[in-house]
C-alpha atoms as a PDB file:
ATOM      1  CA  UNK A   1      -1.761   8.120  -1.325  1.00  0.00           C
ATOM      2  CA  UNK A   2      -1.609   4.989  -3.080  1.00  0.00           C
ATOM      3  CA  UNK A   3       1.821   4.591  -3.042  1.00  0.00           C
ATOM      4  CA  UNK A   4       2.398   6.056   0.668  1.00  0.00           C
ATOM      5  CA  UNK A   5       1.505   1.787   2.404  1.00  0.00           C
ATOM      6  CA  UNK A   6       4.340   0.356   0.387  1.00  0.00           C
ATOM      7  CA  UNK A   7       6.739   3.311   0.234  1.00  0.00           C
ATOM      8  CA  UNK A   8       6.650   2.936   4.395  1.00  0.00           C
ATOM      9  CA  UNK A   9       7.146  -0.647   4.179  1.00  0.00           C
ATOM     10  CA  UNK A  10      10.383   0.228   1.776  1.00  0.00           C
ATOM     11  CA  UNK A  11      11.787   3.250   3.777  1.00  0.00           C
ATOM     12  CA  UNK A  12      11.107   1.270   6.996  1.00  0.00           C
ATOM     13  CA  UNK A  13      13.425  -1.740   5.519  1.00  0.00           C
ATOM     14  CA  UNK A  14      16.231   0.128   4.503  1.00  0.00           C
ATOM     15  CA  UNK A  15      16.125   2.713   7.607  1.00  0.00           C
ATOM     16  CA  UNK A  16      16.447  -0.418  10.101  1.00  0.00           C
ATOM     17  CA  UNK A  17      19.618   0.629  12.120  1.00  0.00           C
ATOM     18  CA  UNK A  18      19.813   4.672  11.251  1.00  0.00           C
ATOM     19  CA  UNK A  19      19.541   7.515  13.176  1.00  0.00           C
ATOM     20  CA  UNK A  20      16.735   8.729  12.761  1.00  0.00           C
ATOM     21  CA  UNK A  21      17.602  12.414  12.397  1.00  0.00           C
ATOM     22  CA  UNK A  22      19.490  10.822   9.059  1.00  0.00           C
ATOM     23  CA  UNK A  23      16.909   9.403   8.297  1.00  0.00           C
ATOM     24  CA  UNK A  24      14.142  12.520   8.329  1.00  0.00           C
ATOM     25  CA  UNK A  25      17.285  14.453   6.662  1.00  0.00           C
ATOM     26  CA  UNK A  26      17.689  12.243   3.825  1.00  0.00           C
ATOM     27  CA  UNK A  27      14.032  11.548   3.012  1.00  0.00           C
ATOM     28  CA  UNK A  28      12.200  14.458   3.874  1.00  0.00           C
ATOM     29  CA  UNK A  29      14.982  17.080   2.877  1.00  0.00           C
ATOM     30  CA  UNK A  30      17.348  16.468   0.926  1.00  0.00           C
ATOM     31  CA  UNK A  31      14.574  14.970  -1.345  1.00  0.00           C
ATOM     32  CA  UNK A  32      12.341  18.496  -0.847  1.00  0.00           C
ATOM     33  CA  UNK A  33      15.831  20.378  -1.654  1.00  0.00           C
ATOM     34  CA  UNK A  34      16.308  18.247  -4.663  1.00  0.00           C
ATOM     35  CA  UNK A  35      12.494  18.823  -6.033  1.00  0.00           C
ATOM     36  CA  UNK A  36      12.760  22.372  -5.177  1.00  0.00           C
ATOM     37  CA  UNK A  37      16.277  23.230  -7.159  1.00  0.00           C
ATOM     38  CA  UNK A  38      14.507  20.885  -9.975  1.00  0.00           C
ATOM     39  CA  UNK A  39      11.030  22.378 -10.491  1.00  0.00           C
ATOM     40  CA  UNK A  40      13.095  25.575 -10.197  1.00  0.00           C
ATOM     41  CA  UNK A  41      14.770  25.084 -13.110  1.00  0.00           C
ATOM     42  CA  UNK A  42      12.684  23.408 -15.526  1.00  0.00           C
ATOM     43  CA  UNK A  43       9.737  25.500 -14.575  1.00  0.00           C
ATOM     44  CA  UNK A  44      12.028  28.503 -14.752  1.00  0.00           C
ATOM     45  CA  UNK A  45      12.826  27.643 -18.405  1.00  0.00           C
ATOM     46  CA  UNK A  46       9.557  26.468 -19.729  1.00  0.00           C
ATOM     47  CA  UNK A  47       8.256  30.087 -18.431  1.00  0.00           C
ATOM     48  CA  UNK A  48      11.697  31.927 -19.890  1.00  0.00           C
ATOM     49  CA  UNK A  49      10.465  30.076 -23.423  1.00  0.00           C
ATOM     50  CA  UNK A  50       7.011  30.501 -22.920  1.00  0.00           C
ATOM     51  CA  UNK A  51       7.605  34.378 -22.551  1.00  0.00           C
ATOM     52  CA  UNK A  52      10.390  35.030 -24.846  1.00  0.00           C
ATOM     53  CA  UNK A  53       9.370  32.220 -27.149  1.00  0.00           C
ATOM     54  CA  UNK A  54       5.299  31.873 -28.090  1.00  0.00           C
ATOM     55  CA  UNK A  55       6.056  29.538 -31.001  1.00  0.00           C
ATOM     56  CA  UNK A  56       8.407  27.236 -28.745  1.00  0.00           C
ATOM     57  CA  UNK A  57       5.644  24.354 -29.531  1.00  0.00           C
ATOM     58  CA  UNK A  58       5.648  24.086 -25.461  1.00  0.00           C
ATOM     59  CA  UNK A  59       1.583  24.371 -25.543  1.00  0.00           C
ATOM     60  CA  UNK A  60       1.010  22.028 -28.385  1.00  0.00           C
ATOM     61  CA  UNK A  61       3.013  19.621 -26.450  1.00  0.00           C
ATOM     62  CA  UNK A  62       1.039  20.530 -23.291  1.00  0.00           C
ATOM     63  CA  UNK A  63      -2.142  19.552 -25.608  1.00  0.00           C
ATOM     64  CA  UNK A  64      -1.195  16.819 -26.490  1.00  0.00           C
ATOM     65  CA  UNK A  65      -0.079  15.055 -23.066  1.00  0.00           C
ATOM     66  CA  UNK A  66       1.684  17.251 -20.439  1.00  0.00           C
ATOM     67  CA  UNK A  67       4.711  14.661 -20.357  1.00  0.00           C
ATOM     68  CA  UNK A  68       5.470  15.726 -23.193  1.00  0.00           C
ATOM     69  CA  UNK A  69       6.672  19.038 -22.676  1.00  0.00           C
ATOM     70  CA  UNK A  70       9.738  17.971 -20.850  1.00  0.00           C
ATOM     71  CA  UNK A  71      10.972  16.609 -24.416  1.00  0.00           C
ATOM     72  CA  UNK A  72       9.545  19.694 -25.868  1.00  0.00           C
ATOM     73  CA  UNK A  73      11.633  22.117 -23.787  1.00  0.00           C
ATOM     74  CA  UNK A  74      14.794  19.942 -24.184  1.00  0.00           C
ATOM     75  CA  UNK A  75      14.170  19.850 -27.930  1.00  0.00           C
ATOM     76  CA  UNK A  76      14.562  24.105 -27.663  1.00  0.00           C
ATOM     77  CA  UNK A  77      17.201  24.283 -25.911  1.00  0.00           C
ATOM     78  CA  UNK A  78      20.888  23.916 -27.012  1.00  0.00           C
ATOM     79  CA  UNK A  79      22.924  20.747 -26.474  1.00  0.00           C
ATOM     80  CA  UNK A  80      18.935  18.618 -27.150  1.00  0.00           C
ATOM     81  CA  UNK A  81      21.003  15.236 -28.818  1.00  0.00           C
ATOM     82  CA  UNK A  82      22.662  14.884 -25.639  1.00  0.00           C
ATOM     83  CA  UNK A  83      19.861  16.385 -22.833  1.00  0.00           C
ATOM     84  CA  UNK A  84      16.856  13.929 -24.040  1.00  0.00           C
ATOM     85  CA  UNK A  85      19.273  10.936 -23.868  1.00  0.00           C
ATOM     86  CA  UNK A  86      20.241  11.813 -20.098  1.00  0.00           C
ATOM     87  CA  UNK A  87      16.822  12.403 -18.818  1.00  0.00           C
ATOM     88  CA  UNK A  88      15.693   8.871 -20.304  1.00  0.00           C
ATOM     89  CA  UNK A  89      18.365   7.422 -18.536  1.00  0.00           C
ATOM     90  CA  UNK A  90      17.599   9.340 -15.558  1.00  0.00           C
ATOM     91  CA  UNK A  91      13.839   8.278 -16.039  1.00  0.00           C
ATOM     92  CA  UNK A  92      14.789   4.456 -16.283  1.00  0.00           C
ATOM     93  CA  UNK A  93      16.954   4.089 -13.506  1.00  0.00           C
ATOM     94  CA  UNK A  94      14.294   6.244 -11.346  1.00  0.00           C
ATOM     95  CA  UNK A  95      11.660   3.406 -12.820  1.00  0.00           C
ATOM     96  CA  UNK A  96      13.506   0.719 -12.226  1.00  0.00           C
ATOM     97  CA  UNK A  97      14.447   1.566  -8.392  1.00  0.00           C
ATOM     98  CA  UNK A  98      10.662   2.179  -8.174  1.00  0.00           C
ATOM     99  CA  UNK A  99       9.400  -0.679  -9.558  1.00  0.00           C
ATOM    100  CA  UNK A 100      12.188  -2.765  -7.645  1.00  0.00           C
ATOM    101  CA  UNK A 101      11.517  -1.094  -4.473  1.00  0.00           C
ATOM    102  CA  UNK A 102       7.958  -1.417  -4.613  1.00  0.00           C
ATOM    103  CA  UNK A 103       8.540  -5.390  -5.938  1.00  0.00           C
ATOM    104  CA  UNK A 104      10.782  -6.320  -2.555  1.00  0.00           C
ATOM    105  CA  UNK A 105       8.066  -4.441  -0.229  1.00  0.00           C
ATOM    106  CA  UNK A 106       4.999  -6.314  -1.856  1.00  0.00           C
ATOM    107  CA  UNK A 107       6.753  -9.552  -1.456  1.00  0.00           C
ATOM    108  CA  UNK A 108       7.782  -8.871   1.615  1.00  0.00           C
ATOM    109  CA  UNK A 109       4.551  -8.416   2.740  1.00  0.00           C
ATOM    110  CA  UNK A 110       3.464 -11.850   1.657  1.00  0.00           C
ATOM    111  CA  UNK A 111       6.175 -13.705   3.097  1.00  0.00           C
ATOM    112  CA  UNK A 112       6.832 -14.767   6.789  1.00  0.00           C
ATOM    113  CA  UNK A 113       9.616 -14.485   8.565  1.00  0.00           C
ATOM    114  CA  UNK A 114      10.983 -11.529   7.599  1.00  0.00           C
ATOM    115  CA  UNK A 115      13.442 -10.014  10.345  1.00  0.00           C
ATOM    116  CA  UNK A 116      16.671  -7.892  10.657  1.00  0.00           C
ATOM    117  CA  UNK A 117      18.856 -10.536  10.721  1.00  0.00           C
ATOM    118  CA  UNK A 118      16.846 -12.204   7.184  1.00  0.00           C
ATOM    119  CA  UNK A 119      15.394  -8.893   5.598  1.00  0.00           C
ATOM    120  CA  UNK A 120      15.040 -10.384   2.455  1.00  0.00           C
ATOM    121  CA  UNK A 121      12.112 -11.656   1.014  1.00  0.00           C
ATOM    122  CA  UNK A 122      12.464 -15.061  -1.454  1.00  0.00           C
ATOM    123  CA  UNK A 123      13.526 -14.292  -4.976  1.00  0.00           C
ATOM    124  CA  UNK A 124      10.576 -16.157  -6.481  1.00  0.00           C
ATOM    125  CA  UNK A 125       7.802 -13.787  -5.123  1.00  0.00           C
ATOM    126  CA  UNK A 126       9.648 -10.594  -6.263  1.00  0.00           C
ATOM    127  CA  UNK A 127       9.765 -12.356  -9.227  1.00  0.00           C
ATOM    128  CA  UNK A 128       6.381 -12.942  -9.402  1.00  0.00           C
ATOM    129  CA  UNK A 129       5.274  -9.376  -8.005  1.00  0.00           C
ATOM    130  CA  UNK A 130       7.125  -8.064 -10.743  1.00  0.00           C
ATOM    131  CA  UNK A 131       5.517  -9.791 -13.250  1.00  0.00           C
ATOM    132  CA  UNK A 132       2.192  -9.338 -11.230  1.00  0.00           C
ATOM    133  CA  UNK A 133       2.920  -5.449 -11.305  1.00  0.00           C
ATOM    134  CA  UNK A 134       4.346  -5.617 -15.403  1.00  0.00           C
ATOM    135  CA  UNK A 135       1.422  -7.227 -16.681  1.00  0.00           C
ATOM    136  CA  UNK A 136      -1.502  -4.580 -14.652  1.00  0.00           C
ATOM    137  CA  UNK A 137       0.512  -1.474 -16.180  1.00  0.00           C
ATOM    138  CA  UNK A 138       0.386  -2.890 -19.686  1.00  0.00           C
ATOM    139  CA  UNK A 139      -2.993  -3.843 -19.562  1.00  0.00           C
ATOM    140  CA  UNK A 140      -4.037   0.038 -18.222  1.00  0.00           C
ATOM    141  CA  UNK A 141      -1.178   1.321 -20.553  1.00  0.00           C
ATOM    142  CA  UNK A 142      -3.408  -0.450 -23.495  1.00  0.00           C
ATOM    143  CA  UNK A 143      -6.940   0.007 -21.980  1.00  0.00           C
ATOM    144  CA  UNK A 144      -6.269   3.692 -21.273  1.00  0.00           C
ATOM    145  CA  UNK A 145      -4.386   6.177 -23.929  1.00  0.00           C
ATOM    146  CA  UNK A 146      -0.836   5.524 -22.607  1.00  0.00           C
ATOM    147  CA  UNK A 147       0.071   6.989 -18.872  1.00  0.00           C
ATOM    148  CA  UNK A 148      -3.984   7.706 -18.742  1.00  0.00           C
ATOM    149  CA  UNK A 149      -5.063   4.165 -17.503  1.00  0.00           C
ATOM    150  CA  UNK A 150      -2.105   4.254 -15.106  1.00  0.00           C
ATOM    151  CA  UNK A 151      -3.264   7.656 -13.766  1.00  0.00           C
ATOM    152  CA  UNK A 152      -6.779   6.397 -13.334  1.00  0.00           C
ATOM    153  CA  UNK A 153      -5.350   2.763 -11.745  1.00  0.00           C
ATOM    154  CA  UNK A 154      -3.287   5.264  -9.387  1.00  0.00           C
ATOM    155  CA  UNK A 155      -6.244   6.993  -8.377  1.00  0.00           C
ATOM    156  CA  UNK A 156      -8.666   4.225  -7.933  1.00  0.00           C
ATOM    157  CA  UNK A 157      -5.954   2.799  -5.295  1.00  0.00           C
ATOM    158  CA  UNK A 158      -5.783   5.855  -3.151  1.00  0.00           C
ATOM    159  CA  UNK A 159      -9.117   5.247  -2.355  1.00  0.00           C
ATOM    160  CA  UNK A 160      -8.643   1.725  -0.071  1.00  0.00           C
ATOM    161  CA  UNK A 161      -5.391   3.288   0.859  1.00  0.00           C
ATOM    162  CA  UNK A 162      -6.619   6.166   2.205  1.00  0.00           C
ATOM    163  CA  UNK A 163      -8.704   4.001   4.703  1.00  0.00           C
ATOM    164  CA  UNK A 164      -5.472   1.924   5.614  1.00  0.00           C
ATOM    165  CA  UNK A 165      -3.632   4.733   5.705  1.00  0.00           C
ATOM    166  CA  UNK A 166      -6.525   6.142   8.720  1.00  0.00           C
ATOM    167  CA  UNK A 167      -6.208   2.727  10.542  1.00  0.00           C
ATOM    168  CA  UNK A 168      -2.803   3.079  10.806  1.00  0.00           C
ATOM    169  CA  UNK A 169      -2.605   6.085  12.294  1.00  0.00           C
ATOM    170  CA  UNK A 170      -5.083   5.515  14.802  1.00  0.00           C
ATOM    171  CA  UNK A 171      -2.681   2.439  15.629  1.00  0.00           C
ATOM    172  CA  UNK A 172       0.160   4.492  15.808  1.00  0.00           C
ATOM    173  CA  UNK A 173      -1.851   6.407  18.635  1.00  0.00           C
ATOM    174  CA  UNK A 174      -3.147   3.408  20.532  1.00  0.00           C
ATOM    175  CA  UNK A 175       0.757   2.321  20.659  1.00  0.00           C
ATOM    176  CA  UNK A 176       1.766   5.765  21.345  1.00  0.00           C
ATOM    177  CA  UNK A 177      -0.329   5.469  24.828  1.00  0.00           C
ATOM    178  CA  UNK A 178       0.293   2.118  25.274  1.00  0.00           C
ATOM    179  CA  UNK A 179       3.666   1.347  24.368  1.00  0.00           C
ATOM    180  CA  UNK A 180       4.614  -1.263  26.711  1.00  0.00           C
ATOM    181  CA  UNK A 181       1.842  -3.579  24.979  1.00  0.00           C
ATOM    182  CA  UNK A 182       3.676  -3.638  21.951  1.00  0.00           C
ATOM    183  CA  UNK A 183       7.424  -3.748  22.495  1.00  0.00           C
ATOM    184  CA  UNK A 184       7.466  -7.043  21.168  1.00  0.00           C
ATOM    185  CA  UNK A 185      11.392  -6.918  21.619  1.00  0.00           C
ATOM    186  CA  UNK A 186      11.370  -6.694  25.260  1.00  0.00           C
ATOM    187  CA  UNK A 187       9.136  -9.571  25.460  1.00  0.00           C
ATOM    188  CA  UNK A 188      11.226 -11.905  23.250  1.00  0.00           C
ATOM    189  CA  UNK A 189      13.586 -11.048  25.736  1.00  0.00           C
ATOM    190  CA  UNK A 190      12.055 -11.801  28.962  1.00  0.00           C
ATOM    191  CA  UNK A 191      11.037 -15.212  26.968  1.00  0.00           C
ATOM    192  CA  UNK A 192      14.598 -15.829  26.250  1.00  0.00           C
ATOM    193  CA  UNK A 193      15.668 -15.514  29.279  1.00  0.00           C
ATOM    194  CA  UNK A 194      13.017 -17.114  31.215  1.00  0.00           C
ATOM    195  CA  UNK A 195      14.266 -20.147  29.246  1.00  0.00           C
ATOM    196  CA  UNK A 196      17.899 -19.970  29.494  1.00  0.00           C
ATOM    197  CA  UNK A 197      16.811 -19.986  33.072  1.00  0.00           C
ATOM    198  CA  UNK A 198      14.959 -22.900  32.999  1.00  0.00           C
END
C-alpha cells in the first residue's frame, strides 16, 4: 500500500499513449504469469530440499533472516558460483529501476508543468529525491537490523497511504458520474478555439 500512490503516478507516465488492453496485459499479467512460474520454482525447490534434504541449512537461514534462504538454496544446488552472481545482478537492476522509477514519479510530483509533450521532470529534483530517498533507507538500514527498519518504514507509510489511496477512489467515482466536469482536454479546446476565433 505504500508504494501503490507512486507506482500509479509511474505506470500512468509511461502508459500515456497505449492501449489500454496492453497495458492491463503487460502489468497485471504478464507480471502475475512471471510471479507465478517464479514462486513455482523456487518454492518448488526449497520444499524438494526441505523434504529430501533436512540438513540443507534452509531453516537456519530462515532463522536467521528469511532473505536469506534464497542464497541458502542457491548455495545447494549445483552450478551455486554462477546462480548467486545472476540473482544479484538480477536484484540490482530490479533496485535500481525501482528506486529510479520511484525517483522520476516523486519529482514529478513536485514540479509544475509536467505534460505529454514535456513528461520529464528537471534533473536536479530526481537528483535530489534520490538522495532524499538514499539517505532515509540508510538511516532505517542502521537504526533497524538491516531490511528490518525498512520493513517497519514500509509499514508505517501504508498507513497515510491507505487514506489517500480511499480519497482517490472516491474521486475516481465522483468523475466517473460526472465526467464532463473534468475533461480538462475538451475545455483547453473550446479555450483554444474561442481564441483563434477572436
Amino acid at each position: 500500500m505504500a508504494w501503490a500512490p507512486v507506482t500509479a503516478v509511474f505506470l500512468g507516465r509511461i502508459s500515456y499513449g497505449r492501449r489500454v488492453k496492453d497495458v492491463i496485459a503487460m502489468n497485471l499479467f504478464v507480471t502475475a504469469l512471471f510471479s507465478i512460474v517464479w514462486f513455482m520454482i523456487i518454492s518448488g525447490a526449497t520444499v524438494n530440499q526441505l523434504m529430501n534434504n533436512p540438513d540443507s541449512g534452509l531453516i537456519d537461514a530462515y532463522n536467521a533472516g528469511y532473505e536469506n534462504v534464497i542464497y541458502q538454496l542457491f548455495k545447494n544446488l549445483p552450478l551455486s558460483q554462477i546462480f548467486i552472481p545472476l540473482y544479484l545482478v538480477a536484484v540490482l537492476i530490479s533496485f535500481v529501476t525501482a528506486a529510479d522509477s520511484t525517483t522520476m514519479a516523486i519529482a514529478g510530483i513536485c514540479s509544475k508543468g509536467i505534460a505529454p509533450d514535456s513528461p520529464e521532470p528537471p534533473t536536479y529534483l530526481i537528483a535530489v529525491w534520490g538522495v532524499i530517498v538514499a539517505v532515509v533507507t540508510w538511516i532505517m538500514m542502521s537504526v533497524g537490523e538491516g531490511i528490518t527498519g525498512i520493513k517497519m518504514l514500509s509499514n508505517i507509510g501504508g498507513l497515510p497511504a491507505m487514506f489517500l489511496i480511499i480519497l482517490v477512489v472516491i474521486s475516481a467515482i465522483i468523475i466517473s458520474i460526472h465526467p464532463e466536469r473534468y475533461n480538462l482536454v475538451d475545455k483547453n479546446n473550446t479555450i483554444d478555439e474561442k481564441h483563434k476565433t477572436n
